[in-house]
PDB file of N, CA and C in Angstrom:
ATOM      1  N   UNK A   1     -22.661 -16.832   4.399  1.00  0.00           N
ATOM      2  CA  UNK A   1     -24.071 -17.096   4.441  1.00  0.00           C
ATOM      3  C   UNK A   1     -24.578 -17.139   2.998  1.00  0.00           C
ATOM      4  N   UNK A   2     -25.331 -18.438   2.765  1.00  0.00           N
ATOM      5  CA  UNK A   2     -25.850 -18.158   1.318  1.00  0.00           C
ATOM      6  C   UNK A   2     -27.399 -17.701   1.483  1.00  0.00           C
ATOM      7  N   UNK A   3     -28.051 -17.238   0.449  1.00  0.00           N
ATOM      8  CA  UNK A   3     -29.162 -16.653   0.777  1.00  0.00           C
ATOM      9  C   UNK A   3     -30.032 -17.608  -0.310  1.00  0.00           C
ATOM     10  N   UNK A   4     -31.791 -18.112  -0.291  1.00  0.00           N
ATOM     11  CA  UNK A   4     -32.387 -18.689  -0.813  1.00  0.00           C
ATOM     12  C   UNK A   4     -32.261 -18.578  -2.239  1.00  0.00           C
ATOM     13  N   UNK A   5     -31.672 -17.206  -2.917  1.00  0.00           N
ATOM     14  CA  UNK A   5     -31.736 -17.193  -4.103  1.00  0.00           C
ATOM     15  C   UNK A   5     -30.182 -17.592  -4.589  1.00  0.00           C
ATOM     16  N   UNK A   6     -29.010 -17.857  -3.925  1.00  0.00           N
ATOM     17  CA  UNK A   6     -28.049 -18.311  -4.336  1.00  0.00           C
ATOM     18  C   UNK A   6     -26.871 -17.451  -4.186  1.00  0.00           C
ATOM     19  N   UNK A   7     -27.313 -16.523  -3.699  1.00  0.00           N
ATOM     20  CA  UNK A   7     -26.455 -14.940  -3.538  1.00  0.00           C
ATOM     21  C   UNK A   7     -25.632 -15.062  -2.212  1.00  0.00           C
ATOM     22  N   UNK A   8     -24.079 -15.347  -2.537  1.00  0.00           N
ATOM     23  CA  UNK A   8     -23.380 -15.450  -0.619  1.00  0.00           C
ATOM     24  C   UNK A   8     -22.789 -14.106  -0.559  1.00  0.00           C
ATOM     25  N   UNK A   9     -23.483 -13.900   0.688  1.00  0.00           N
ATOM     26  CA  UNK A   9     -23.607 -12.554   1.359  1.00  0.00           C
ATOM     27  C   UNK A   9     -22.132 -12.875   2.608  1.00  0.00           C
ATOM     28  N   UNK A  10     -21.182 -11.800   2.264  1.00  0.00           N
ATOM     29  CA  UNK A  10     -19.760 -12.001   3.234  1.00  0.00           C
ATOM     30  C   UNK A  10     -20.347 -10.802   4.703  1.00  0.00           C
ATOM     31  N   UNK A  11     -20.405 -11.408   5.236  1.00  0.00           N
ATOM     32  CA  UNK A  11     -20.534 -10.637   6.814  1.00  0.00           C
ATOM     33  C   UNK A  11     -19.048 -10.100   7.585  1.00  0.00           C
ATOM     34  N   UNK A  12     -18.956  -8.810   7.384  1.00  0.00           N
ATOM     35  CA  UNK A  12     -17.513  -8.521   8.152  1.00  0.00           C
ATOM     36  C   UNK A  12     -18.187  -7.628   9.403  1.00  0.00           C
ATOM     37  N   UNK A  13     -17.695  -7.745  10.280  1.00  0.00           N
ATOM     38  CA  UNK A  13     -17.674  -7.216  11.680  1.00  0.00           C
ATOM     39  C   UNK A  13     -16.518  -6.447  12.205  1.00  0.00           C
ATOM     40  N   UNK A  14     -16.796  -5.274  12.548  1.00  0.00           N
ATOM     41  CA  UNK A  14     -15.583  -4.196  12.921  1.00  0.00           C
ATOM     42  C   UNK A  14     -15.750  -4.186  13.870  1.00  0.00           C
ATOM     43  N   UNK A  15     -15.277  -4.190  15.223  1.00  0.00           N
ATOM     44  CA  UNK A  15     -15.193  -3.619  16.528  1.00  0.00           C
ATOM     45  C   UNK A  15     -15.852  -2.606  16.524  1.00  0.00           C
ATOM     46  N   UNK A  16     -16.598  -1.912  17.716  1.00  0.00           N
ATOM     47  CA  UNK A  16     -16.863  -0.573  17.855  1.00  0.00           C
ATOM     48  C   UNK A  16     -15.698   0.285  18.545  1.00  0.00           C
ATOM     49  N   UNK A  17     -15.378   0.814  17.646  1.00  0.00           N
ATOM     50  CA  UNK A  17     -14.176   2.196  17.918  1.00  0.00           C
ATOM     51  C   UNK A  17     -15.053   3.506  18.191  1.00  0.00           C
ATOM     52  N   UNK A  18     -14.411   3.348  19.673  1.00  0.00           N
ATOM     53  CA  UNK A  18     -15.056   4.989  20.006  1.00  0.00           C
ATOM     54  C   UNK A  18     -13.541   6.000  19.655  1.00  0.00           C
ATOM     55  N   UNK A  19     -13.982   7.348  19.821  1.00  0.00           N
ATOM     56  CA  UNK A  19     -12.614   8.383  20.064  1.00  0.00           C
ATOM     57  C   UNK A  19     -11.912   7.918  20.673  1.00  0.00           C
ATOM     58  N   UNK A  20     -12.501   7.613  22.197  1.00  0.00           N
ATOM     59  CA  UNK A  20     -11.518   7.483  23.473  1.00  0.00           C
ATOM     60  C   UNK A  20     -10.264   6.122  22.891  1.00  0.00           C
ATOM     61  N   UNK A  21     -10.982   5.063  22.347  1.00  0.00           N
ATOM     62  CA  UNK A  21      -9.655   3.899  21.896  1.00  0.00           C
ATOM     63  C   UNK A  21      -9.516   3.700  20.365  1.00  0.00           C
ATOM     64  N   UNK A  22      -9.525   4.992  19.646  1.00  0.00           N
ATOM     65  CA  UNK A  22      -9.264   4.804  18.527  1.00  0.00           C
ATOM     66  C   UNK A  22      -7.795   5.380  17.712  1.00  0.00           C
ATOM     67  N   UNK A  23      -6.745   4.963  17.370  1.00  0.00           N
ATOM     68  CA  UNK A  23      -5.499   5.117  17.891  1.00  0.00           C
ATOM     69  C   UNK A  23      -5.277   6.414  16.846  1.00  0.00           C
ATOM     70  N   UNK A  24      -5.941   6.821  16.060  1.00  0.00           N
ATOM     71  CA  UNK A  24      -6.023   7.353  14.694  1.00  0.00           C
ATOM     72  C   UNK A  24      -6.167   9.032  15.312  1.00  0.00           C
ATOM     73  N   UNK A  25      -7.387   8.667  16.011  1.00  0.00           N
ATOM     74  CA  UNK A  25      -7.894   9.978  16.457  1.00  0.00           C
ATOM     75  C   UNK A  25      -7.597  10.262  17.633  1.00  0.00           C
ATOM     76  N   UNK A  26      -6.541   9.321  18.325  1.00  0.00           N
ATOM     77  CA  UNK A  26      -5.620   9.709  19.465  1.00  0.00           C
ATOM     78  C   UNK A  26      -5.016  10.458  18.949  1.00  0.00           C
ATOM     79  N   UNK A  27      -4.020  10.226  18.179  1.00  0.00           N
ATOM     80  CA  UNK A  27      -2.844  10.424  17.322  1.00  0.00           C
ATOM     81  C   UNK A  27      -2.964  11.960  16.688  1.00  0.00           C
ATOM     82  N   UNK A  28      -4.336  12.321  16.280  1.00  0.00           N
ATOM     83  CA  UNK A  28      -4.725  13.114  15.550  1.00  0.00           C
ATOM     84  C   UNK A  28      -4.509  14.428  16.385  1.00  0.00           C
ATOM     85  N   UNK A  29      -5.486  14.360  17.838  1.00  0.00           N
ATOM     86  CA  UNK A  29      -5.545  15.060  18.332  1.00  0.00           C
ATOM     87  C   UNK A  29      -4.280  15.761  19.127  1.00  0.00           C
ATOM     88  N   UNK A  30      -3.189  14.434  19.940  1.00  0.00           N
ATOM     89  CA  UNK A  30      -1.720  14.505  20.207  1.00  0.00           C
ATOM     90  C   UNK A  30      -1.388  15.538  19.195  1.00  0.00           C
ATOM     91  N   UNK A  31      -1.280  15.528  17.550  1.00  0.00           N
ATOM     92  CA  UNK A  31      -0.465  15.808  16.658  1.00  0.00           C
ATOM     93  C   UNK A  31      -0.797  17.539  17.317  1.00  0.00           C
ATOM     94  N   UNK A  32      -1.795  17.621  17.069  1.00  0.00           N
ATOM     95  CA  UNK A  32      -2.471  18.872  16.627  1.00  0.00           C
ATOM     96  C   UNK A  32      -2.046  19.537  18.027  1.00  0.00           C
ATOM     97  N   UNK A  33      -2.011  19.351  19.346  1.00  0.00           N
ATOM     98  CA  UNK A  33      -1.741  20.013  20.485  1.00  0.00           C
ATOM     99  C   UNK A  33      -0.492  19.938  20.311  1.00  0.00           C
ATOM    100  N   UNK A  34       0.504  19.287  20.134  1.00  0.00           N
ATOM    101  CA  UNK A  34       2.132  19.264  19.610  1.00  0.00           C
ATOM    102  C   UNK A  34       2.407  20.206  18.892  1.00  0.00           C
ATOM    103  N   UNK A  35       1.705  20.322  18.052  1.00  0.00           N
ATOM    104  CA  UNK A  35       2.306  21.263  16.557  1.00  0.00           C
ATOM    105  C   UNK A  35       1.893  22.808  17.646  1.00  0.00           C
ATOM    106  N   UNK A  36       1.071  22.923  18.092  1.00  0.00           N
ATOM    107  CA  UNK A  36       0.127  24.284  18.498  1.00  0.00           C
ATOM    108  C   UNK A  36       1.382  24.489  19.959  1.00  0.00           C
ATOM    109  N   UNK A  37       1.666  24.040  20.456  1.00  0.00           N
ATOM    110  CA  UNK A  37       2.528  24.225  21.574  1.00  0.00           C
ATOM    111  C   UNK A  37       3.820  24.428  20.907  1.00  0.00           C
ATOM    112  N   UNK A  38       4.376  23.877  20.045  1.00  0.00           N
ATOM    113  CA  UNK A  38       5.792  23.651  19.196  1.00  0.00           C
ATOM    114  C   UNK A  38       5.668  24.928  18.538  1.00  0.00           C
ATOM    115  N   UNK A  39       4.764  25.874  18.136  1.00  0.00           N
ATOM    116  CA  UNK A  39       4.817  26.936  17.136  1.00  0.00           C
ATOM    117  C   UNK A  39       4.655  28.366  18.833  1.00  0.00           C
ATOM    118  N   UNK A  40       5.025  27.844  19.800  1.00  0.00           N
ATOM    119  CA  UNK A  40       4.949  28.867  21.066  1.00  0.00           C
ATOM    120  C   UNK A  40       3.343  29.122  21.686  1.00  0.00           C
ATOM    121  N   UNK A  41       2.677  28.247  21.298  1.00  0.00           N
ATOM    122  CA  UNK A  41       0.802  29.312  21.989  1.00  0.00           C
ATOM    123  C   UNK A  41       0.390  28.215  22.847  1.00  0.00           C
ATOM    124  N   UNK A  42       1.229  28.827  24.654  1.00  0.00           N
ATOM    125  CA  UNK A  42       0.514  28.187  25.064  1.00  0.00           C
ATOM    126  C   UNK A  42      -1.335  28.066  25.647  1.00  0.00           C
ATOM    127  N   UNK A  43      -2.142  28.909  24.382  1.00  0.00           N
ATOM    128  CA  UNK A  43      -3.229  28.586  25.008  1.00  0.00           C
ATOM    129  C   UNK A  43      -3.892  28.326  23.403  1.00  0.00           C
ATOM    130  N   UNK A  44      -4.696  27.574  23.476  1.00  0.00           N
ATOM    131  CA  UNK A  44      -5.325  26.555  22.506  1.00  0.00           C
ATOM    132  C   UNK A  44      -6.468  28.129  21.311  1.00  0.00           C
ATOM    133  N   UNK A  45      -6.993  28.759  22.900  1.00  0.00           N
ATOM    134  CA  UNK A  45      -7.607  29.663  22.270  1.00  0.00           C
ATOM    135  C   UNK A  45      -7.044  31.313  21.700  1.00  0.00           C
ATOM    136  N   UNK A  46      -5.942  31.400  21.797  1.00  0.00           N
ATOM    137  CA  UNK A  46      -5.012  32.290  21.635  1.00  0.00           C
ATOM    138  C   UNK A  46      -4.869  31.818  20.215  1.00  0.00           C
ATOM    139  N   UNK A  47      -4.331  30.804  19.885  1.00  0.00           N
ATOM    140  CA  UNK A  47      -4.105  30.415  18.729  1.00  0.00           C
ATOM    141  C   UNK A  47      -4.842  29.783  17.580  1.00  0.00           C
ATOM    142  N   UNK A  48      -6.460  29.629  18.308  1.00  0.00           N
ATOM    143  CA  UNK A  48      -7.364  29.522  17.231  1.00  0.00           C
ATOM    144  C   UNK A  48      -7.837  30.829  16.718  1.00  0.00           C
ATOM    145  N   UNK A  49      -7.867  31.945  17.655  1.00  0.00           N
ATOM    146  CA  UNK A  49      -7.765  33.505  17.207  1.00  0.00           C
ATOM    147  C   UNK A  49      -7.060  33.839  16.240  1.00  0.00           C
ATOM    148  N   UNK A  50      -5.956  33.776  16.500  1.00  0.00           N
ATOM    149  CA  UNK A  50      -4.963  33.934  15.525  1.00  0.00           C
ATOM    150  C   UNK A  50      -4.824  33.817  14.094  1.00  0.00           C
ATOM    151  N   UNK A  51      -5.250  32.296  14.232  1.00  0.00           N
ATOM    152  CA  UNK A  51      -5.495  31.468  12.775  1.00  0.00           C
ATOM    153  C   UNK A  51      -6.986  32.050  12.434  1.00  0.00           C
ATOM    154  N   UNK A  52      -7.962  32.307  13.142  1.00  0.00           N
ATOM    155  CA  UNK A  52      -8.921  32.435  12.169  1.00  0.00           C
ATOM    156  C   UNK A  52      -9.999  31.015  12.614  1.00  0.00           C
ATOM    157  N   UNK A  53     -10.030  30.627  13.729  1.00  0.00           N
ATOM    158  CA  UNK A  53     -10.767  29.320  13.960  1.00  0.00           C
ATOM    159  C   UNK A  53     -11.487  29.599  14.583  1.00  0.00           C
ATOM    160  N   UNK A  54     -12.725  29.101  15.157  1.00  0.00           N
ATOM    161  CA  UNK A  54     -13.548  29.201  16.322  1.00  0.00           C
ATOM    162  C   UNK A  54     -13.420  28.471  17.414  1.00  0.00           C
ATOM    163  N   UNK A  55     -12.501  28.680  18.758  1.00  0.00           N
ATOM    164  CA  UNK A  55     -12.083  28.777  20.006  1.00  0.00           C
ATOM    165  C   UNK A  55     -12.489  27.466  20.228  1.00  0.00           C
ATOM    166  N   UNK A  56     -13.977  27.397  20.102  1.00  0.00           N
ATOM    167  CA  UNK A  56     -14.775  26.002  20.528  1.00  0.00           C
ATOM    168  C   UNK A  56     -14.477  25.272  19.903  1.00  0.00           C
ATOM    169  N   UNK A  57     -14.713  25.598  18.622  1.00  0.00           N
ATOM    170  CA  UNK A  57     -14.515  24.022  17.681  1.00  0.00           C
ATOM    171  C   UNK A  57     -13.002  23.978  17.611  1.00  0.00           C
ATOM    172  N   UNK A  58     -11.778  24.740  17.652  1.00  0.00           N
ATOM    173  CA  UNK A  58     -10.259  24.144  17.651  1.00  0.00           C
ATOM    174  C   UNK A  58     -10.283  23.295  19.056  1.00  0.00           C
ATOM    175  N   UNK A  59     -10.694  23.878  19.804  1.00  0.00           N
ATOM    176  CA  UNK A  59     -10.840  23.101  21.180  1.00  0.00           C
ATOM    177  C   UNK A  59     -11.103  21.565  21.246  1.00  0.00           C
ATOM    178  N   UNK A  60     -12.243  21.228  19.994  1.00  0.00           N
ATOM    179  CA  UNK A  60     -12.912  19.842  20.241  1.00  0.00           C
ATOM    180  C   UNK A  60     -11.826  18.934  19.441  1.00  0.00           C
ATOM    181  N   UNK A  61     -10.999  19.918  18.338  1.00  0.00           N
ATOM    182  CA  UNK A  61     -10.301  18.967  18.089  1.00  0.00           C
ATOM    183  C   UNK A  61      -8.904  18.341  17.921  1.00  0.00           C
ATOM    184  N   UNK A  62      -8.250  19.232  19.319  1.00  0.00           N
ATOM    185  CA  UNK A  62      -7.558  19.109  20.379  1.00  0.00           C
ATOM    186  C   UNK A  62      -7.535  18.162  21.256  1.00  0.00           C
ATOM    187  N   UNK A  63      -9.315  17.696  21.407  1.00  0.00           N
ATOM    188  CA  UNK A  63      -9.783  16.335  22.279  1.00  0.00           C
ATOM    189  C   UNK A  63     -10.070  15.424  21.512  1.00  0.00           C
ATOM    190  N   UNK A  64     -10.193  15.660  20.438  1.00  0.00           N
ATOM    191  CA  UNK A  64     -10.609  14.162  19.500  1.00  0.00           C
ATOM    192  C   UNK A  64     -11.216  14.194  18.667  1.00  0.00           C
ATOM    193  N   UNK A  65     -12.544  15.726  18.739  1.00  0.00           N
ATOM    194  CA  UNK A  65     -13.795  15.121  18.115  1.00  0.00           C
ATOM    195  C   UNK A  65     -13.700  15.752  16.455  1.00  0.00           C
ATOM    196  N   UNK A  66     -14.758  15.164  15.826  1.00  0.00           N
ATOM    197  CA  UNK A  66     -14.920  15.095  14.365  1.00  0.00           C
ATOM    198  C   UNK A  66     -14.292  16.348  14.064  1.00  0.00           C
ATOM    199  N   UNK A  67     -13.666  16.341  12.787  1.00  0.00           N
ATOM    200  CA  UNK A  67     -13.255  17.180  12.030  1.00  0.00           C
ATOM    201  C   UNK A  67     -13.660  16.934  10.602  1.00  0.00           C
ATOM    202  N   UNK A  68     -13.582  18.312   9.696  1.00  0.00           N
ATOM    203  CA  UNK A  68     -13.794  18.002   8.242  1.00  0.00           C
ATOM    204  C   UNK A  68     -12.535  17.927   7.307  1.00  0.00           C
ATOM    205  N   UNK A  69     -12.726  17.251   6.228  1.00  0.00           N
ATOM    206  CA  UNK A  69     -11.715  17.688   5.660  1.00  0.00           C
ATOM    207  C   UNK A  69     -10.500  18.916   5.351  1.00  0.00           C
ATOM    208  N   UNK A  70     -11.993  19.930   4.918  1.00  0.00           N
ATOM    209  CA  UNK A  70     -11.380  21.040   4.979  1.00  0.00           C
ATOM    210  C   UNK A  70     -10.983  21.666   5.759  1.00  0.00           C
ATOM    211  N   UNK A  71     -11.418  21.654   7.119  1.00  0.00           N
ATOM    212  CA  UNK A  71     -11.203  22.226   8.314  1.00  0.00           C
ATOM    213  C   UNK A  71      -9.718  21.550   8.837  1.00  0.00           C
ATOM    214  N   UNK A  72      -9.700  20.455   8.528  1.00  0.00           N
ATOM    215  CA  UNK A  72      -8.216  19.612   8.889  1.00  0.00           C
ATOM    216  C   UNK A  72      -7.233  20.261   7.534  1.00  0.00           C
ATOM    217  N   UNK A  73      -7.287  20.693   6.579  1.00  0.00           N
ATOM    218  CA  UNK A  73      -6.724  21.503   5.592  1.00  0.00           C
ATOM    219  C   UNK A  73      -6.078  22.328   5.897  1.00  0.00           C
ATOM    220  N   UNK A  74      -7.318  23.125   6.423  1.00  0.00           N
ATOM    221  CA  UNK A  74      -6.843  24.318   6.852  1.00  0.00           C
ATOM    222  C   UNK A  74      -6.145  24.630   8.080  1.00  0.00           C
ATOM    223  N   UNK A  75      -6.199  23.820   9.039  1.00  0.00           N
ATOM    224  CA  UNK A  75      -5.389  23.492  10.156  1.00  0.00           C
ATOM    225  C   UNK A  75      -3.994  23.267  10.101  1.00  0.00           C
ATOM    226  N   UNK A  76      -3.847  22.172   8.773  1.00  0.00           N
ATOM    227  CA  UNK A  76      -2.727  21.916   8.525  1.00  0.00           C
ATOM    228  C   UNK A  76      -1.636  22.862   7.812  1.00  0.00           C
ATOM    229  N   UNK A  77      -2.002  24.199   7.310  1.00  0.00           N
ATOM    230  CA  UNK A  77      -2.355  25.395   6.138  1.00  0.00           C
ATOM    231  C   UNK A  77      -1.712  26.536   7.594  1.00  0.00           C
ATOM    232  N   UNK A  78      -2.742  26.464   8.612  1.00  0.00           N
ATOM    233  CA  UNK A  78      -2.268  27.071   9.609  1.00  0.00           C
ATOM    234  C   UNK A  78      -0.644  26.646  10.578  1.00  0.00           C
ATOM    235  N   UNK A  79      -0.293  25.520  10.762  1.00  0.00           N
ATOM    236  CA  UNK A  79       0.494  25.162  10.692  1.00  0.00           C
ATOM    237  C   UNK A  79       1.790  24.936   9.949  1.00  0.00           C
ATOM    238  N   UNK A  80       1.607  25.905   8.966  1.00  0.00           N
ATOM    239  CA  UNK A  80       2.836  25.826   7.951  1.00  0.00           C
ATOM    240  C   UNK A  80       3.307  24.780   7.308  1.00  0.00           C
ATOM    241  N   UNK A  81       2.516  23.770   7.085  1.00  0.00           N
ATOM    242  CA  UNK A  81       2.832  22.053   6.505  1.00  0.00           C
ATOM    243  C   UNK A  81       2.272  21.665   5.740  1.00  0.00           C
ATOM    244  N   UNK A  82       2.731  20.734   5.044  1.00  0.00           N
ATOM    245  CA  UNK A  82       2.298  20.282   3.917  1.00  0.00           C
ATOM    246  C   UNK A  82       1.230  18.730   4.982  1.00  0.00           C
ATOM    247  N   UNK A  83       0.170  18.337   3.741  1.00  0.00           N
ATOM    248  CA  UNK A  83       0.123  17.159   4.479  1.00  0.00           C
ATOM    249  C   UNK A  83       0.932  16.077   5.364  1.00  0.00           C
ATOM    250  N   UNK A  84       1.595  16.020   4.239  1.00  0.00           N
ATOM    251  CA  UNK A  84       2.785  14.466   4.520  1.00  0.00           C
ATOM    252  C   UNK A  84       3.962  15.220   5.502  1.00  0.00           C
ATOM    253  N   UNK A  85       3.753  16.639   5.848  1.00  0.00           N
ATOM    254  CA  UNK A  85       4.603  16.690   7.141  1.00  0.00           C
ATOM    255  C   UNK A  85       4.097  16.435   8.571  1.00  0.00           C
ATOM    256  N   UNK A  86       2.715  16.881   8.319  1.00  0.00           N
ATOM    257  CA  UNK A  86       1.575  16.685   9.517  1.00  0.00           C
ATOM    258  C   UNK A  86       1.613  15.739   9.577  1.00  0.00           C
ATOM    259  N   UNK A  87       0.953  14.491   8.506  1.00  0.00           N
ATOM    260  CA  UNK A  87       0.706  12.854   8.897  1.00  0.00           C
ATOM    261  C   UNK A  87       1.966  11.886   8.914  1.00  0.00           C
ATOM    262  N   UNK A  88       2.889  12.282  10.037  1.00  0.00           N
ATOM    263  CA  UNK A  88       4.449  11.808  10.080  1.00  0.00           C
ATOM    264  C   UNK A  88       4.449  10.320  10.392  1.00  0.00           C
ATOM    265  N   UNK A  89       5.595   9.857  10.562  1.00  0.00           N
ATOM    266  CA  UNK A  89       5.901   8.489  10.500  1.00  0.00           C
ATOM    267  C   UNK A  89       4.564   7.513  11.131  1.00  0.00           C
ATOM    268  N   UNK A  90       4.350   8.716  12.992  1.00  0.00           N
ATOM    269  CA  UNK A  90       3.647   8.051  13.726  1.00  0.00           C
ATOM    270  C   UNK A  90       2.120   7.739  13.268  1.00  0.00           C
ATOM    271  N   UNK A  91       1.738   8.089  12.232  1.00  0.00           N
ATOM    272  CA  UNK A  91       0.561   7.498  11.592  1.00  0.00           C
ATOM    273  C   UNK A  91       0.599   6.232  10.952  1.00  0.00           C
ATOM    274  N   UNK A  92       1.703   6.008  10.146  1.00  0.00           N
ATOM    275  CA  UNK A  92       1.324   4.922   9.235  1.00  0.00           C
ATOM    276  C   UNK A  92       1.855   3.827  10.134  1.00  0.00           C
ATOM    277  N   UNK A  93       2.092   4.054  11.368  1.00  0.00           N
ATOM    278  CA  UNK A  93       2.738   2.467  12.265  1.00  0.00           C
ATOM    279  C   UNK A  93       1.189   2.542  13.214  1.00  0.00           C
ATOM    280  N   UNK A  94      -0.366   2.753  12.706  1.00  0.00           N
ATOM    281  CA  UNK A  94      -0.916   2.895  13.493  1.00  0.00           C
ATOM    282  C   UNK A  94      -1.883   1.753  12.815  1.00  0.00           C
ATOM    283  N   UNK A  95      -2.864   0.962  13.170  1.00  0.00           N
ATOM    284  CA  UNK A  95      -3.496   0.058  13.123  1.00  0.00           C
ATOM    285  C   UNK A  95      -4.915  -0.017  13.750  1.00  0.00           C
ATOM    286  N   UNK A  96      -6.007  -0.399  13.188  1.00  0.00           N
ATOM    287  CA  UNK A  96      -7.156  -0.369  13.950  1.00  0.00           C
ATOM    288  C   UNK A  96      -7.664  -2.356  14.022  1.00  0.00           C
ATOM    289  N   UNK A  97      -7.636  -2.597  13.907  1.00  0.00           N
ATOM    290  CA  UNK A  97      -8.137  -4.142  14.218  1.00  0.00           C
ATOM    291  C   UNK A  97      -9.232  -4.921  13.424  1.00  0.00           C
ATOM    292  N   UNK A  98      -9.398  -5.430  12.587  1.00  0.00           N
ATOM    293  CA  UNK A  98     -10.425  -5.914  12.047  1.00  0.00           C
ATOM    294  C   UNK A  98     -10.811  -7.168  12.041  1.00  0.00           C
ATOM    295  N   UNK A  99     -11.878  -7.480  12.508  1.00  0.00           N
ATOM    296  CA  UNK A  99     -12.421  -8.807  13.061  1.00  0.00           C
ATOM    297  C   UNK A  99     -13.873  -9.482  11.608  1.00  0.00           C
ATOM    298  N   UNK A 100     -13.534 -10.384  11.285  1.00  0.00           N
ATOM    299  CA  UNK A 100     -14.241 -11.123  10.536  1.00  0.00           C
ATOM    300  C   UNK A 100     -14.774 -12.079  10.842  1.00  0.00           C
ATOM    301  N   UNK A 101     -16.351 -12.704  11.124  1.00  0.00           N
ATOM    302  CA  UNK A 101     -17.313 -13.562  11.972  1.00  0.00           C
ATOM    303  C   UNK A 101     -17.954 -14.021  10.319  1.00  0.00           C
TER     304      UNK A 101
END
């Protein structure tokens, strides 16, 4: 699109990615119930005790929802791993879709 003063403005269009089909924060959440079952606790809130988390919020992100940096840090910190052991192969073969109109 050019604009009256001469300025072309590039329009990119992303899909709307919710949690539910976003393969990233599938992936994320999979990881994180894997690792938490793989270290023996089978209860989500047993083992946010443990670590030092709040029950509710390890809970949400178990299902998907937002996390912070640091809080994903420290998760990962709780887990005995370095980043790049947490974000394993099955991340970087992951893809979100980008659509350009």
């Amino acid at each position: 699109m050019v604009t009256k003063k001469g300025y072309i403005i590039l329009v990119c269009s992303m899909p709307k990615v919710s949690k539910e089909n976003n393969p990233y924060i599938i992936a994320l959440a999979s990881r994180i119930k894997e690792l938490r079952i793989a270290m023996g606790y089978t209860s989500y809130e047993y083992f946010a005790y443990e670590k030092g988390f709040s029950r509710s919020q390890y809970g949400r992100y178990e299902k998907g929802e937002d996390i912070r940096y640091s809080s994903l840090m420290k998760l990962i910190s709780a887990f005995e791993l370095t980043p790049n052991e947490f974000f394993d192969d099955r991340f970087s073969q992951l893809s979100v879709p980008v659509t350009f109109i």
